[in-house]
Protein backbone atom coordinates (compact mmCIF):
# COMPACT_ATOMS: atom_id res chain seq x y z
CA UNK A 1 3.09 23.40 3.20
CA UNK A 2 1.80 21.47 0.04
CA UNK A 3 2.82 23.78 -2.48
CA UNK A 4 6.80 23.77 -0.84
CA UNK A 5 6.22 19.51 -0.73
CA UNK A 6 5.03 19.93 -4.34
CA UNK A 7 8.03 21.87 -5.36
CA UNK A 8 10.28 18.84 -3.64
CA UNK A 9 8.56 16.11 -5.84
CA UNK A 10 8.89 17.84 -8.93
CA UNK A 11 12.62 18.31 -8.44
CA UNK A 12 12.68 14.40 -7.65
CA UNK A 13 11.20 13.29 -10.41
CA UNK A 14 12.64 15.43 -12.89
CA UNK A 15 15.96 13.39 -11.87
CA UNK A 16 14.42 10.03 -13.44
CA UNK A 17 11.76 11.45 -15.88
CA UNK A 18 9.72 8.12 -15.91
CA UNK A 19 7.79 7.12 -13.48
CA UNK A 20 6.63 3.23 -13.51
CA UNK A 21 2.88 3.02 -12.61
CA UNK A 22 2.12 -0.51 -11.04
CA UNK A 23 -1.10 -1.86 -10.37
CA UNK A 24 0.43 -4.97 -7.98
CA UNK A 25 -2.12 -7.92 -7.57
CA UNK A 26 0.37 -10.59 -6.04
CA UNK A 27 2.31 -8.91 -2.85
CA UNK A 28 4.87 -11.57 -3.38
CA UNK A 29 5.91 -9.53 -6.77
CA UNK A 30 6.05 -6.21 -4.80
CA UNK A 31 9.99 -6.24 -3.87
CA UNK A 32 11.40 -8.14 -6.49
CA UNK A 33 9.32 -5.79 -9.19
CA UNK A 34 10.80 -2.63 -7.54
CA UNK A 35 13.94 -3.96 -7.54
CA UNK A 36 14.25 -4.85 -10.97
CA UNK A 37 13.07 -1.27 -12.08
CA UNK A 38 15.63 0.36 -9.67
CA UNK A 39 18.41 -1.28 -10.50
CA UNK A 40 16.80 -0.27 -14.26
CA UNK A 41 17.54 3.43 -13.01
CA UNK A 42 14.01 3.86 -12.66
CA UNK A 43 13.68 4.80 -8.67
CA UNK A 44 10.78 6.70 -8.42
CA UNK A 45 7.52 4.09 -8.36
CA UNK A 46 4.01 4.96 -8.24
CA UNK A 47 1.78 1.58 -6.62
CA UNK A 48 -1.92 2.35 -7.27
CA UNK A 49 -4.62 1.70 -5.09
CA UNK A 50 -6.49 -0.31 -7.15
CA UNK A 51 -5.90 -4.06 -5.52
CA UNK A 52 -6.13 -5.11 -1.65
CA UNK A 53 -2.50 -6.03 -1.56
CA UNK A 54 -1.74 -2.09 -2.75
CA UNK A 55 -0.62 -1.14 0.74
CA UNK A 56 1.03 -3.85 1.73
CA UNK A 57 3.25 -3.60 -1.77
CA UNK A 58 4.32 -0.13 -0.78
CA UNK A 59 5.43 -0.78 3.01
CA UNK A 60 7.66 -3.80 1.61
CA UNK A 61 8.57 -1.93 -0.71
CA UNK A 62 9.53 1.08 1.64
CA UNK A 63 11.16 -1.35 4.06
CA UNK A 64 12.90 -3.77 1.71
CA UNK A 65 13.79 -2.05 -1.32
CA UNK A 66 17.37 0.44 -0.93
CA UNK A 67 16.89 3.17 -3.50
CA UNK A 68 13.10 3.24 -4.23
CA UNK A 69 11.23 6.24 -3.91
CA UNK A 70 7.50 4.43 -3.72
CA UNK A 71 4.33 6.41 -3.76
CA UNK A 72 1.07 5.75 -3.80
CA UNK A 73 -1.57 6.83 -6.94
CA UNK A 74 -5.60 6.44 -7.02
CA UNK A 75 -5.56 8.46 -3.58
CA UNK A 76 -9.29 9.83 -4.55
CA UNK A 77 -9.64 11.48 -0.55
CA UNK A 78 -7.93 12.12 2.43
CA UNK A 79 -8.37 8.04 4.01
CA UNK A 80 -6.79 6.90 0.54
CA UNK A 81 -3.62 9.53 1.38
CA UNK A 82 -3.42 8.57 5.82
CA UNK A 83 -3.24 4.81 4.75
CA UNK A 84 -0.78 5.06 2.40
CA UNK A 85 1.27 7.71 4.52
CA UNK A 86 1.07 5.13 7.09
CA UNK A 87 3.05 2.39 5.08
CA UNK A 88 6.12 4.45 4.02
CA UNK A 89 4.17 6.21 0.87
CA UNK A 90 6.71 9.17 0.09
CA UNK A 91 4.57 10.90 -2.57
CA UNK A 92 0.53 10.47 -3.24
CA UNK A 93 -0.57 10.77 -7.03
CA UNK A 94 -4.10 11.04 -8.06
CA UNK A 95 -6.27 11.37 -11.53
CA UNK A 96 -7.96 14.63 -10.45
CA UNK A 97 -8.29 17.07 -7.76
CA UNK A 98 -11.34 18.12 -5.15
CA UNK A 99 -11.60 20.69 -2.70
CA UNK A 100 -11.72 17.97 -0.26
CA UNK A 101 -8.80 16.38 -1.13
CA UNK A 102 -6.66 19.51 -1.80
CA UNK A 103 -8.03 20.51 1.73
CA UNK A 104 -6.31 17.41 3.29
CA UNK A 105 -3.60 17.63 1.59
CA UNK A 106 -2.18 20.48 3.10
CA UNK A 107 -1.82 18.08 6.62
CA UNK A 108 -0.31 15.68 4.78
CA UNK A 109 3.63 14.84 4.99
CA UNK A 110 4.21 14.11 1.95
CA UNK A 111 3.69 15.62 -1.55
CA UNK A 112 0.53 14.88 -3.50
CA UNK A 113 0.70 15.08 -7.67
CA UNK A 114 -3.10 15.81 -8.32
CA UNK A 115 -4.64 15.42 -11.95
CA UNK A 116 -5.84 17.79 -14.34
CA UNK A 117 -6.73 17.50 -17.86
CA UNK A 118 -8.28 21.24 -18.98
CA UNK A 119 -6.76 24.80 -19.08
CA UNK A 120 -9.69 25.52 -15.93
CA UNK A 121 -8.03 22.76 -14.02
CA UNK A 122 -4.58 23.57 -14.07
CA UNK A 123 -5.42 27.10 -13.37
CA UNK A 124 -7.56 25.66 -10.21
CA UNK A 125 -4.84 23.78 -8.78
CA UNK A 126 -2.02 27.20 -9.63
CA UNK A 127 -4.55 29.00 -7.53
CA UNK A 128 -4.00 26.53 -4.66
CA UNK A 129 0.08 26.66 -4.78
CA UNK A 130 0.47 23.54 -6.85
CA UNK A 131 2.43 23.55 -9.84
CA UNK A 132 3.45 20.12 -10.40
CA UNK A 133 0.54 18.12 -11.32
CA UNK A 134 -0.67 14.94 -13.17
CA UNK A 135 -1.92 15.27 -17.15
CA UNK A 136 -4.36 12.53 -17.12
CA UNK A 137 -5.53 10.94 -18.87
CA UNK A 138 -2.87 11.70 -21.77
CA UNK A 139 -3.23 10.80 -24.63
CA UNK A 140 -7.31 10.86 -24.77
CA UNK A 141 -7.01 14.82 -23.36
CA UNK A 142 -5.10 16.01 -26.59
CA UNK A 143 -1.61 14.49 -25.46
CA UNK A 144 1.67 16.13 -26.74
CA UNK A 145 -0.30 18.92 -28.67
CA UNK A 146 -2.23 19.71 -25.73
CA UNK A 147 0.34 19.69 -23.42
CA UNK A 148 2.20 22.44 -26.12
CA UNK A 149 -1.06 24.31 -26.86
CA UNK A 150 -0.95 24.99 -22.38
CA UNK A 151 2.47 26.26 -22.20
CA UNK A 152 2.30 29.55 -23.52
CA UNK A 153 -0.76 30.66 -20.91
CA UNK A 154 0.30 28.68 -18.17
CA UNK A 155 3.83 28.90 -18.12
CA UNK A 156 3.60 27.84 -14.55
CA UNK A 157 2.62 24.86 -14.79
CA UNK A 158 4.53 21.06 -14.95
CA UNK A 159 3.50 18.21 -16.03
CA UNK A 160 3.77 13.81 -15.32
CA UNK A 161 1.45 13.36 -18.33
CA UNK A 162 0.05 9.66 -17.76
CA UNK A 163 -2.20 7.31 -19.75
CA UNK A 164 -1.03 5.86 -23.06
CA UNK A 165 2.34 7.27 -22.97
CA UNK A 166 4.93 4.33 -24.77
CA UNK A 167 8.06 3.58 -25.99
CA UNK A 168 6.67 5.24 -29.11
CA UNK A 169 5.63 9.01 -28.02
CA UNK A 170 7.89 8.89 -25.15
CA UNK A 171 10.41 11.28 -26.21
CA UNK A 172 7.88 13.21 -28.33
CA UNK A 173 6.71 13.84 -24.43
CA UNK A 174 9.74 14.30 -22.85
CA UNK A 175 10.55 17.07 -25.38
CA UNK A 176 7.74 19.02 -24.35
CA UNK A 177 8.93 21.87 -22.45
CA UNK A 178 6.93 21.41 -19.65
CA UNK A 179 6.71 18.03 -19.08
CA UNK A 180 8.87 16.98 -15.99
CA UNK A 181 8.12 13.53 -16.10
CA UNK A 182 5.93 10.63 -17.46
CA UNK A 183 4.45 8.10 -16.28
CA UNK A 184 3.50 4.58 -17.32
CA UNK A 185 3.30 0.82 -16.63
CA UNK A 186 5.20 -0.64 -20.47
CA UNK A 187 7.68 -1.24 -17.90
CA UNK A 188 6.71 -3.62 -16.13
CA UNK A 189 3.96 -6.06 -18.37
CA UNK A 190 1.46 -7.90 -16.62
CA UNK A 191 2.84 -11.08 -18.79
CA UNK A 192 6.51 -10.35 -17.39
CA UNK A 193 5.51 -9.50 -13.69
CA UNK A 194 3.71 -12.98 -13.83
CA UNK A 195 6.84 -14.46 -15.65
CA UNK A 196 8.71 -13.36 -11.93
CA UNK A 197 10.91 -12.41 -15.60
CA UNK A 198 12.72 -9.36 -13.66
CA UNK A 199 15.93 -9.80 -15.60
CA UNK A 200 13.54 -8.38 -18.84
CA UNK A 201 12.03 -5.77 -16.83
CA UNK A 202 15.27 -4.53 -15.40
CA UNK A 203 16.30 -3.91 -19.63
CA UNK A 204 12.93 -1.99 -20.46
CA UNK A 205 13.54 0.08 -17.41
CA UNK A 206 17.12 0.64 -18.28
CA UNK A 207 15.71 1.23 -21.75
CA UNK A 208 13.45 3.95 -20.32
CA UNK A 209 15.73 5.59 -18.46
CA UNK A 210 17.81 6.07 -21.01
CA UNK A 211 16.70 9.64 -22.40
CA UNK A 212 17.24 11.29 -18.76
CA UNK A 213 20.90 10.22 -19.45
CA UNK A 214 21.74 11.46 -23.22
């Protein structure tokens, strides 16, 4: 069942190619933040689980926000992936992969993006049906180069390569032909979010978007 669910969220996010991460600390930001960054053209939105007000974030989000596609990241173990199911989570991302987790996964509902970062990962997680998976973190595992140097032997394989992607190596990634997506939070600055400046973050997501539409 994961590995069909897995299929379903690469498909998705290929359609918007970047993928805000958001680490929310003030739930009043949650729905006015995801707004902004849909009406950017940004739709998918990863909320990690890094902050108390995480879940709440994502069920306003799920209930208030028309057009956002809001997941959940962090999800280290099967508790991390019920809870956020249970708010409206539609997809669960998270840095790495264990049995346990990969285990669990297979009752979940939704799809789960796990994280690998070495040739002996990816080829773990192609053994287990997924093919769609998280290149974290990015830059510090080799970044474009490394992501080029795995296509040839695992041809399988996608990508959302996340940590230190930017406005400056962003199409460098996108170009790589088996990156699906990326993600990142240079779309939504701590400074901004703070600001309640959504007007600005609505421009650097429409700025993002911009390569899925040329």
């Amino acid at each position: 069942m994961q590995s069909s669910l897995n299929q379903k969220l690469l498909s998705s996010c290929a359609a918007v190619r970047v993928v805000p991460v958001l680490t929310i600390v003030d739930v009043a930001h949650a729905v006015p933040l995801a707004r902004a960054l849909v009406a950017g053209g940004l739709t998918a939105l990863e909320i990690t689980l890094r902050t108390p007000v995480a879940l709440d974030a994502i069920r306003r989000i799920a209930e208030e926000v028309e057009g956002a596609f809001v997941g959940a990241g962090t999800v280290l173990d099967a508790r991390h992936g019920e809870q956020a199911i249970g708010v409206g989570a539609r997809f669960l991302v998270s840095p790495g992969s264990t049995s346990a987790l990969l285990s669990a996964a297979q009752n979940f509902s939704v799809p789960l993006l796990p994280g690998a970062a070495t040739a002996s990962e990816v080829m773990a997680l192609l053994d287990h049906g997924i093919r769609f998976m998280k290149f974290f973190p990015a830059e510090q595992s080799g970044g474009v180069s490394a992501l080029k140097a795995l296509a040839p032997p695992l041809a399988d394989a996608k990508f959302c390569p996340t940590g230190g992607v930017s406005p400056a190596n962003l199409a460098a990634y996108l170009a790589c032909p088996n990156v699906v997506c990326v993600g990142g939070s240079w779309v939504a600055p701590q400074a901004l979010v703070d600001a309640g400046d959504w007007a600005a973050i609505e421009r650097l997501a429409l700025t993002a978007s911009t390569p899925r539409r040329s």
